[in-house]
N, C-alpha and C. Protein backbone atom coordinates (compact mmCIF):
# COMPACT_ATOMS: atom_id res chain seq x y z
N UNK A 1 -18.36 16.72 -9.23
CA UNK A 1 -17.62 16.10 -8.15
C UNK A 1 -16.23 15.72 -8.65
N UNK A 2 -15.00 15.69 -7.78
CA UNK A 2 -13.62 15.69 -8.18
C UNK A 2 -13.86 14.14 -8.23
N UNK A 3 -12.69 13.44 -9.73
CA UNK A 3 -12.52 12.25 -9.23
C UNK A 3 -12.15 11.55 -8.42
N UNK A 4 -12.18 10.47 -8.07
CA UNK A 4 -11.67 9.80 -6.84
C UNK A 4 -10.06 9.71 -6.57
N UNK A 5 -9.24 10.03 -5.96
CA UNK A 5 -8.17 10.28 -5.33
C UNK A 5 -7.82 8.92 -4.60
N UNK A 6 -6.66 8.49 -5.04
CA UNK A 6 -5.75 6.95 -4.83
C UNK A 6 -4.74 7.46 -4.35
N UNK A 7 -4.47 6.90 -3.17
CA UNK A 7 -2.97 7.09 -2.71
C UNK A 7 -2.63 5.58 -2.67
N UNK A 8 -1.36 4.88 -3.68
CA UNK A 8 -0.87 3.84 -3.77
C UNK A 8 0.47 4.21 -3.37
N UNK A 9 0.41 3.05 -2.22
CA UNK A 9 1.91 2.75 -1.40
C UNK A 9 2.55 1.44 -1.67
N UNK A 10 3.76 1.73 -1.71
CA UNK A 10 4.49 0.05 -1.96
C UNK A 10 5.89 0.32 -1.63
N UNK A 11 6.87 -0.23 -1.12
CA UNK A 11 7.83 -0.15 -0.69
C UNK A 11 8.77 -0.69 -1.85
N UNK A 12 9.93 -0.59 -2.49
CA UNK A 12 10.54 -1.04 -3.42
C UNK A 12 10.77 -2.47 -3.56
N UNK A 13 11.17 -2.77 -5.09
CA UNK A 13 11.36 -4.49 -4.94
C UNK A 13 10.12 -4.91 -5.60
N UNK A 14 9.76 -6.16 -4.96
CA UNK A 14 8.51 -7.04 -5.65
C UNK A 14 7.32 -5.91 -4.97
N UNK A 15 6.84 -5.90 -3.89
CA UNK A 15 5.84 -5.05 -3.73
C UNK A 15 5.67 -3.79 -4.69
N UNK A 16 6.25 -3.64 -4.90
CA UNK A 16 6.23 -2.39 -5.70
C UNK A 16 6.00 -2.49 -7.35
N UNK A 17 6.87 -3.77 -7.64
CA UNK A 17 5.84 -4.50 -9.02
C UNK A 17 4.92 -5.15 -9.18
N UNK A 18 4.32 -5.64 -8.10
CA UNK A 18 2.83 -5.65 -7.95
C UNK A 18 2.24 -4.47 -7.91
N UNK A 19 2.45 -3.63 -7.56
CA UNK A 19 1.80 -2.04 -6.76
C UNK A 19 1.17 -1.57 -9.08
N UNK A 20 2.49 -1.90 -9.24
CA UNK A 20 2.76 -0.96 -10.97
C UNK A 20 1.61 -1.64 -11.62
N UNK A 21 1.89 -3.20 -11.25
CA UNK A 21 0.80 -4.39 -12.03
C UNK A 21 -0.57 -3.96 -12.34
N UNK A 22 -1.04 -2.93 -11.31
CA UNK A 22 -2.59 -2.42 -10.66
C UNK A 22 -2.14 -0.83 -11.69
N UNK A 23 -1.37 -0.23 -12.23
CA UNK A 23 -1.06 0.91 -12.84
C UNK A 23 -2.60 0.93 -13.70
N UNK A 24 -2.67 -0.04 -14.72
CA UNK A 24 -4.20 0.57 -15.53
C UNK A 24 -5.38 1.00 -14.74
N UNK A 25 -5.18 -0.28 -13.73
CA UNK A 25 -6.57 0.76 -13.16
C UNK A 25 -6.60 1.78 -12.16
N UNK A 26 -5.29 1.44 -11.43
CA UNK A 26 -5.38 3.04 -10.80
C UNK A 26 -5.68 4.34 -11.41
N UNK A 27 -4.62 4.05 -12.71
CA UNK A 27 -4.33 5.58 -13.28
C UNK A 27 -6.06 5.62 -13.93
N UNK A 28 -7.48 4.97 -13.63
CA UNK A 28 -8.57 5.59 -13.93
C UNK A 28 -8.84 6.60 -12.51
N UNK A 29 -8.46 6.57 -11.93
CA UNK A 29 -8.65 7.40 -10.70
C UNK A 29 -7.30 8.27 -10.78
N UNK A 30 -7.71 9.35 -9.84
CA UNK A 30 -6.57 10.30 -9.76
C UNK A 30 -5.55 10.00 -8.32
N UNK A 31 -4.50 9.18 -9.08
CA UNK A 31 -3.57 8.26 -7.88
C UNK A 31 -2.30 9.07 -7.79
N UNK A 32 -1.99 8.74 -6.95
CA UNK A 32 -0.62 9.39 -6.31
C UNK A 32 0.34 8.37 -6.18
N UNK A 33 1.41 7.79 -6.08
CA UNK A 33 2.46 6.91 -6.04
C UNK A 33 3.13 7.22 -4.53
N UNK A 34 3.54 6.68 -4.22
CA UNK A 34 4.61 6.59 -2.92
C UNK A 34 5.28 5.14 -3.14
N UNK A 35 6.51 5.57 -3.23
CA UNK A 35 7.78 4.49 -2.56
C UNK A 35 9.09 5.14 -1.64
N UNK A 36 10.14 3.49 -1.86
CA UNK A 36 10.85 4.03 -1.33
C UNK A 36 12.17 4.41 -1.82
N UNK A 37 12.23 4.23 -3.23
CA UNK A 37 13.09 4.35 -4.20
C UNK A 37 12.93 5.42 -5.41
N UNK A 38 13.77 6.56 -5.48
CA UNK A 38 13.61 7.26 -6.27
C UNK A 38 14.01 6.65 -7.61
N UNK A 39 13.55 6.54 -8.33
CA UNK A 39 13.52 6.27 -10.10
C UNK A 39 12.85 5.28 -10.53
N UNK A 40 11.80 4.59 -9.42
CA UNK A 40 10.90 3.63 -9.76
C UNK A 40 9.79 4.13 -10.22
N UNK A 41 9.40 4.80 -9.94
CA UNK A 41 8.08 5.73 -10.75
C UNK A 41 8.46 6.35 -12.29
N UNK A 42 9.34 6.58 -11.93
CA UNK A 42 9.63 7.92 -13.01
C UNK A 42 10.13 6.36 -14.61
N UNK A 43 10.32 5.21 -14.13
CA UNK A 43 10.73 4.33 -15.16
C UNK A 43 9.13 3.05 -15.61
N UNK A 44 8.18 3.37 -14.36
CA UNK A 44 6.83 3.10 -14.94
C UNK A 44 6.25 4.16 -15.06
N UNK A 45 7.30 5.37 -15.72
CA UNK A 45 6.21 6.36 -16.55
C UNK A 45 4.93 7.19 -15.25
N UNK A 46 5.49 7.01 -13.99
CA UNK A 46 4.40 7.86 -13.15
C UNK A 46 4.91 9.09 -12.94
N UNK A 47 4.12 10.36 -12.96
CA UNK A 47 4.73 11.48 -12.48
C UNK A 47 3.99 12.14 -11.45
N UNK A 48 2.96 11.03 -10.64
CA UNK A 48 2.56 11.72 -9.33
C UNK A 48 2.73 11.08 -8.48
N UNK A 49 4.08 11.47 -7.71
CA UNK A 49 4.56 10.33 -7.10
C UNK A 49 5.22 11.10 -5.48
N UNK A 50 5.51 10.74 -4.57
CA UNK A 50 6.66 10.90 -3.22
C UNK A 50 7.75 9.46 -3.50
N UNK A 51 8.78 10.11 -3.00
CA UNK A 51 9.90 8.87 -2.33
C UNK A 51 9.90 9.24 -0.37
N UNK A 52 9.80 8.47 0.08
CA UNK A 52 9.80 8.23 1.75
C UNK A 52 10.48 7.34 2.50
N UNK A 53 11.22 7.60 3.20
CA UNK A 53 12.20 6.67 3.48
C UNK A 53 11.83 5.51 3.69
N UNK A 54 12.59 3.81 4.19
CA UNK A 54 11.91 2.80 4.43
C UNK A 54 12.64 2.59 5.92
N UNK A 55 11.83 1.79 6.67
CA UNK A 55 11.85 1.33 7.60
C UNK A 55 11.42 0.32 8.03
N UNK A 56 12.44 -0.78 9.10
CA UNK A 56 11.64 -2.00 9.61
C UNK A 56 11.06 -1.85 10.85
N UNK A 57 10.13 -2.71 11.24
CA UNK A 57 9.68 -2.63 13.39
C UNK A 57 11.14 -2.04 13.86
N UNK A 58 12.15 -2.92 13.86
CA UNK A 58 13.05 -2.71 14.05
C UNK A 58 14.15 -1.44 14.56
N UNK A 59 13.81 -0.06 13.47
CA UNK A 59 14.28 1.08 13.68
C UNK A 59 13.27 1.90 14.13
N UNK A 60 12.73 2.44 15.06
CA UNK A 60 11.96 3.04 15.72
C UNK A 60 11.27 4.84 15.63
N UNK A 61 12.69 5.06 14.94
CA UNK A 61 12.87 6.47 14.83
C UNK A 61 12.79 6.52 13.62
N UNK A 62 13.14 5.61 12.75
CA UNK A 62 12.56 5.82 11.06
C UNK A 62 11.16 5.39 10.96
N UNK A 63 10.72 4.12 11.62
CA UNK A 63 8.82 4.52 11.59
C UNK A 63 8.52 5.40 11.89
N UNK A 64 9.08 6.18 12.95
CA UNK A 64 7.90 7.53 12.89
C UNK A 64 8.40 8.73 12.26
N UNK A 65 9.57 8.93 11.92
CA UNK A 65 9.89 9.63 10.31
C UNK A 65 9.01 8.96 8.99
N UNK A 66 9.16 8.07 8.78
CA UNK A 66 8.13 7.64 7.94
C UNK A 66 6.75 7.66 8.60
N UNK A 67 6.43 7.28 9.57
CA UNK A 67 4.85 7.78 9.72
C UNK A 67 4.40 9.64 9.31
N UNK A 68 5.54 9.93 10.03
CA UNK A 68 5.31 11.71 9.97
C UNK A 68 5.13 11.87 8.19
N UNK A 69 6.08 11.51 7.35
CA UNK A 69 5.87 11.73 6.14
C UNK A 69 4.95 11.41 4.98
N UNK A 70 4.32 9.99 5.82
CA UNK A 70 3.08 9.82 5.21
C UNK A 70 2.01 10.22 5.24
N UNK A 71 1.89 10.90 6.62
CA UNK A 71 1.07 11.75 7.21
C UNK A 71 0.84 13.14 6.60
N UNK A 72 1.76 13.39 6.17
CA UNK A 72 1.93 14.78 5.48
C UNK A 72 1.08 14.44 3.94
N UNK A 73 1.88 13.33 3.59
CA UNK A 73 1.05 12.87 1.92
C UNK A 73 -0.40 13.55 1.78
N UNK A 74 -1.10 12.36 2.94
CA UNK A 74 -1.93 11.77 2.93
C UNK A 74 -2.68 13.19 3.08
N UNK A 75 -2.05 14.23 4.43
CA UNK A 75 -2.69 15.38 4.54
C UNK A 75 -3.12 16.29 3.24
N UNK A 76 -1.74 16.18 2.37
CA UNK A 76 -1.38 16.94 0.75
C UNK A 76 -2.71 16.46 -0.14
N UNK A 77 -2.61 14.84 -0.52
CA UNK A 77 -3.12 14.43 -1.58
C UNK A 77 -4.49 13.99 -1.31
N UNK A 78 -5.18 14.23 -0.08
CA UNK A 78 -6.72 14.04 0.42
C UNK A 78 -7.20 12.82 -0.21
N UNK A 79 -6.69 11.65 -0.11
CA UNK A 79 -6.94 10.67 -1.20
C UNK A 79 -8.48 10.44 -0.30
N UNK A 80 -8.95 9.81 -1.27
CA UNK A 80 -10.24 8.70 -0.87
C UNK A 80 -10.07 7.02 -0.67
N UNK A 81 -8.74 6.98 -1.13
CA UNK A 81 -8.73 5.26 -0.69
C UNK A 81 -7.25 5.26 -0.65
N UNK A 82 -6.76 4.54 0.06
CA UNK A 82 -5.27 4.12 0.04
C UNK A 82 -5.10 2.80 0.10
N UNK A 83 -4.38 2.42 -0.90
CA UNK A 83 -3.81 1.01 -1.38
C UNK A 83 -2.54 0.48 -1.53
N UNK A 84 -2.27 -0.53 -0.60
CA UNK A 84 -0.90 -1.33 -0.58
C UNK A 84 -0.77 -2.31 -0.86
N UNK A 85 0.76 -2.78 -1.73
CA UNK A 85 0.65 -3.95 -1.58
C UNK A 85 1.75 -4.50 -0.62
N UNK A 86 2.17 -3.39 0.36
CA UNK A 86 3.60 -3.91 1.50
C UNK A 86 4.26 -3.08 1.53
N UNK A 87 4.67 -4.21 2.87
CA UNK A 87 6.05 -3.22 3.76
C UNK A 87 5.51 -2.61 4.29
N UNK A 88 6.38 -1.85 4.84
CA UNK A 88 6.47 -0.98 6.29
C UNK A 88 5.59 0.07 5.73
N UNK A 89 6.04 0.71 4.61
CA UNK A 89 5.48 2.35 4.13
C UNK A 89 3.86 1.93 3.90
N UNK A 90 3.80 0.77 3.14
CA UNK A 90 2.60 0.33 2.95
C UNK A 90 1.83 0.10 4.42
N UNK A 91 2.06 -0.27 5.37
CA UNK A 91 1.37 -0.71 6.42
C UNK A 91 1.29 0.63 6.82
N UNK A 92 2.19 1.49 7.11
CA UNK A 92 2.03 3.02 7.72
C UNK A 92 0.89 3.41 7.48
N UNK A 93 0.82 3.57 6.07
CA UNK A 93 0.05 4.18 5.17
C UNK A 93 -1.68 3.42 5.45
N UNK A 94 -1.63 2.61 5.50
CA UNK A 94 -2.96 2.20 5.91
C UNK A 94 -3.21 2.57 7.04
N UNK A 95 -2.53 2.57 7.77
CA UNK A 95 -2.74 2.43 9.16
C UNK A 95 -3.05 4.40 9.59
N UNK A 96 -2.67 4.88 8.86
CA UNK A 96 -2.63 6.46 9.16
C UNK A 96 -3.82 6.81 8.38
N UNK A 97 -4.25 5.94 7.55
CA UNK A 97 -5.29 6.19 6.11
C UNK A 97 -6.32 6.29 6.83
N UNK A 98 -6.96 4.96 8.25
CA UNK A 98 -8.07 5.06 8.92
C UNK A 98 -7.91 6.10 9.86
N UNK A 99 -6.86 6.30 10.79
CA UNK A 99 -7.23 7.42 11.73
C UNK A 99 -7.55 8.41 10.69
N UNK A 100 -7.11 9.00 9.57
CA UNK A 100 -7.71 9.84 8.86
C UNK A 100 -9.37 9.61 8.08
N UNK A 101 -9.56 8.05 8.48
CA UNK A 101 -10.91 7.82 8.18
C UNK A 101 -11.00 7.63 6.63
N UNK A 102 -10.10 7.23 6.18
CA UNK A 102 -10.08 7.10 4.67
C UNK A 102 -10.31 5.38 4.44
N UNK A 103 -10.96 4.95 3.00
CA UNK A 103 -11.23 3.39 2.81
C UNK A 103 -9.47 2.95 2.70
N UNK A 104 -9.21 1.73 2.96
CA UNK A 104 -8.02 1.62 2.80
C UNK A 104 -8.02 -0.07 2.26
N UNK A 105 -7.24 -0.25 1.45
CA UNK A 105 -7.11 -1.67 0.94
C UNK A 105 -5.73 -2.63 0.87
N UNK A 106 -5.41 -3.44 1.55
CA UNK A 106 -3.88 -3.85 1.32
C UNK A 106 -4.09 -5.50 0.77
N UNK A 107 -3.52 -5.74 0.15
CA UNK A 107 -3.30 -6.86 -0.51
C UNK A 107 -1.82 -7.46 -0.63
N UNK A 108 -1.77 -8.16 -0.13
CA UNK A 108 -0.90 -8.75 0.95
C UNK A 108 0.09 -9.21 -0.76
N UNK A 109 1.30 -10.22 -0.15
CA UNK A 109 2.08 -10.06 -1.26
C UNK A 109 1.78 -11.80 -2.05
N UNK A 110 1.91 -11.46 -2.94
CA UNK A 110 1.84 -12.95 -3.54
C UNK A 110 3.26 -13.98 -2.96
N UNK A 111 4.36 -13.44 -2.60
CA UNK A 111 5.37 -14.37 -1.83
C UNK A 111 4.84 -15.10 -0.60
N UNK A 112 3.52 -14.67 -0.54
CA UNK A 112 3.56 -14.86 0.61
C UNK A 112 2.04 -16.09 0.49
N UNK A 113 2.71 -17.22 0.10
CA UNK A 113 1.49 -18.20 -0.56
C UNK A 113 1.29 -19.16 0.38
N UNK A 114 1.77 -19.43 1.83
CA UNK A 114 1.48 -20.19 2.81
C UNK A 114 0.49 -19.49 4.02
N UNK A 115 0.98 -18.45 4.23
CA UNK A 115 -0.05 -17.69 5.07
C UNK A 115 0.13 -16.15 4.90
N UNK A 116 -0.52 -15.71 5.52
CA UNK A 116 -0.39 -14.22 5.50
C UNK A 116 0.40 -13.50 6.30
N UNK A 117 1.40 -12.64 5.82
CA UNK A 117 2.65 -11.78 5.94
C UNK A 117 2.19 -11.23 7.35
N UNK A 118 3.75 -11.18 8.25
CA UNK A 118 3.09 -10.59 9.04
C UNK A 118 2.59 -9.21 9.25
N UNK A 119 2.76 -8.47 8.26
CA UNK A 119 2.48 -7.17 7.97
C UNK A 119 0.73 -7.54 7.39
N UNK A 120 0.53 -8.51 6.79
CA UNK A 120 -0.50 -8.51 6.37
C UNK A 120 -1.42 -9.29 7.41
N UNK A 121 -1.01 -9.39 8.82
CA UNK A 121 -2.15 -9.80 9.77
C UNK A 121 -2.19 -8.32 10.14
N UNK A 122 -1.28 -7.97 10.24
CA UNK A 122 -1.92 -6.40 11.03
C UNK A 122 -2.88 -5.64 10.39
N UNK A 123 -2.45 -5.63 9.07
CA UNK A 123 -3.35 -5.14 8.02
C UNK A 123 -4.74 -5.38 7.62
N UNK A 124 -5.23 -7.19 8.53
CA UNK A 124 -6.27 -7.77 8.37
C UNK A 124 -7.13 -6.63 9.41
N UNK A 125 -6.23 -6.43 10.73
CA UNK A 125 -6.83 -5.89 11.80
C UNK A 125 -7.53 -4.55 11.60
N UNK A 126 -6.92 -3.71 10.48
CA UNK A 126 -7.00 -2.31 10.58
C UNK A 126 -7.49 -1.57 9.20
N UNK A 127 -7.07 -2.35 8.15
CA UNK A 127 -7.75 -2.30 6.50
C UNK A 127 -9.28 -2.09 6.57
N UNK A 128 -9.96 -1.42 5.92
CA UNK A 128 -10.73 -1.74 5.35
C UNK A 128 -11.53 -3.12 4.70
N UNK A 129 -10.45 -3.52 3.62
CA UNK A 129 -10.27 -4.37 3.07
C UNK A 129 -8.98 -5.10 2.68
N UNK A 130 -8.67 -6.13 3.15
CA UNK A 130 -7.77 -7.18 3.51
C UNK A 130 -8.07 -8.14 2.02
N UNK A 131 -6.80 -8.13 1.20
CA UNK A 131 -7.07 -9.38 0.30
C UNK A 131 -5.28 -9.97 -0.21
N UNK A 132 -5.52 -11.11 -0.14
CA UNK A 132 -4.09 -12.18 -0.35
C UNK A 132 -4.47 -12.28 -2.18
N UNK A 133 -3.48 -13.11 -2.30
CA UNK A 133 -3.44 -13.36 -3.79
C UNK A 133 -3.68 -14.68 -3.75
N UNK A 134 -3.47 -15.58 -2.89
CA UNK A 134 -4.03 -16.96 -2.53
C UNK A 134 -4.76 -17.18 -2.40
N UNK A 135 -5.99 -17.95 -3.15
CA UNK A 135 -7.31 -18.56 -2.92
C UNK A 135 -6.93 -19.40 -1.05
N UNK A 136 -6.71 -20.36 -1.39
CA UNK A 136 -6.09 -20.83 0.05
C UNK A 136 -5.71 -20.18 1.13
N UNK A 137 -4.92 -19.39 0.94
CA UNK A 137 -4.58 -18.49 2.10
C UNK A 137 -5.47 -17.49 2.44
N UNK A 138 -6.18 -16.85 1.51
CA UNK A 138 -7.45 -15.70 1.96
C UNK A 138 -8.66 -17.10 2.55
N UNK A 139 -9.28 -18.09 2.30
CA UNK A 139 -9.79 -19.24 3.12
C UNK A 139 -9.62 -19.63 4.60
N UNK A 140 -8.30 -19.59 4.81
CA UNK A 140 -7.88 -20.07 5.99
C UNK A 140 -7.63 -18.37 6.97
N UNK A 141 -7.18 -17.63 6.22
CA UNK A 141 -6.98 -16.48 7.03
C UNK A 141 -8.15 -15.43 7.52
N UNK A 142 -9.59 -15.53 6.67
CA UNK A 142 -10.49 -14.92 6.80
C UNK A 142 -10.32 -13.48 6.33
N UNK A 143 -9.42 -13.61 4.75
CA UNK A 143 -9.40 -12.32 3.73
C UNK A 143 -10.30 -12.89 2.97
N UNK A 144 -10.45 -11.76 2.14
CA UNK A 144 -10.69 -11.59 0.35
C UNK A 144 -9.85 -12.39 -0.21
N UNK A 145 -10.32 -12.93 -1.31
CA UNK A 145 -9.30 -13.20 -2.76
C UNK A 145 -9.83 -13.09 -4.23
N UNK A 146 -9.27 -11.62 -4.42
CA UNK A 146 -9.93 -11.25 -5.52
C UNK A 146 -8.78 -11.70 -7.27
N UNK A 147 -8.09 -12.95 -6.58
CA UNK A 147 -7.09 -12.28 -7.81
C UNK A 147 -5.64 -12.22 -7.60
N UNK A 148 -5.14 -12.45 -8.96
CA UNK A 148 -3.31 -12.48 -8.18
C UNK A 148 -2.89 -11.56 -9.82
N UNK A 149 -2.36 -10.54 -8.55
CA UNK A 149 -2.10 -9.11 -9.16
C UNK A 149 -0.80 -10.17 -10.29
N UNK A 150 0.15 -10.84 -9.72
CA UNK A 150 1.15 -11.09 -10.85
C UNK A 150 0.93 -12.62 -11.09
């Protein structure tokens, strides 16, 4: 049987050094990278990676350029689980992960230590698995808290 196939999404910035934080154990699975910055992979040493544009609610026509392109990934790299830790690309990506019926996991951002992001209520709705980095905040929000990636 092929190993298990990771598609990890994170949008540049702090999400995305959380995303790296999770690098040992991804790279036991056969993971794929997506951001939105070209030379962030290639400087934590990843070489299976996409760059995809970023987008907020906001621009309408770049979510669904970025949906279309994640879509394509996701079509490419047949992952078995997709994991975020944010943003827009990250929420796409989950969110395209289940209509494709794939496990999907987002873990919301550690900035976000009063409640959960609003990217990460949507994410409660549609994840698989929903987890904060806040003991407190996964309590009150009705996530997981497995842990604070940083």
């Amino acid at each position: 049987m092929d190993r298990i196939r990771v598609l990890a999404v994170a949008s540049g910035g702090g999400h995305w050094k959380q995303l790296v934080r999770l690098k040992a154990v991804l790279d036991a699975y056969n993971c794929h990278y997506v951001t939105t910055i070209d030379g962030l992979p290639q400087a934590s040493h990843i070489s299976s990676f996409s760059i995809v544009s970023d987008a907020s609610r906001n621009e309408r026509l770049l979510v669904l350029k970025l949906a279309y392109s994640i879509s394509k990934i996701i079509l490419k790299e047949k992952p078995h689980i997709v994991v975020s830790t944010g943003a827009a690309p990250g929420l796409l990506a989950v969110l395209i992960g289940r209509v494709f019926a794939k496990k999907t996991i987002w873990i919301d951002s550690i900035a976000n230590g009063d409640e959960l992001s609003m990217s990460g209520k949507l994410a409660k709705k549609i994840s698989s698995k929903c987890l904060s980095q806040w003991k407190h905040v996964a309590e009150t929000s009705g996530v997981d808290y497995w842990g604070r990636v940083l």
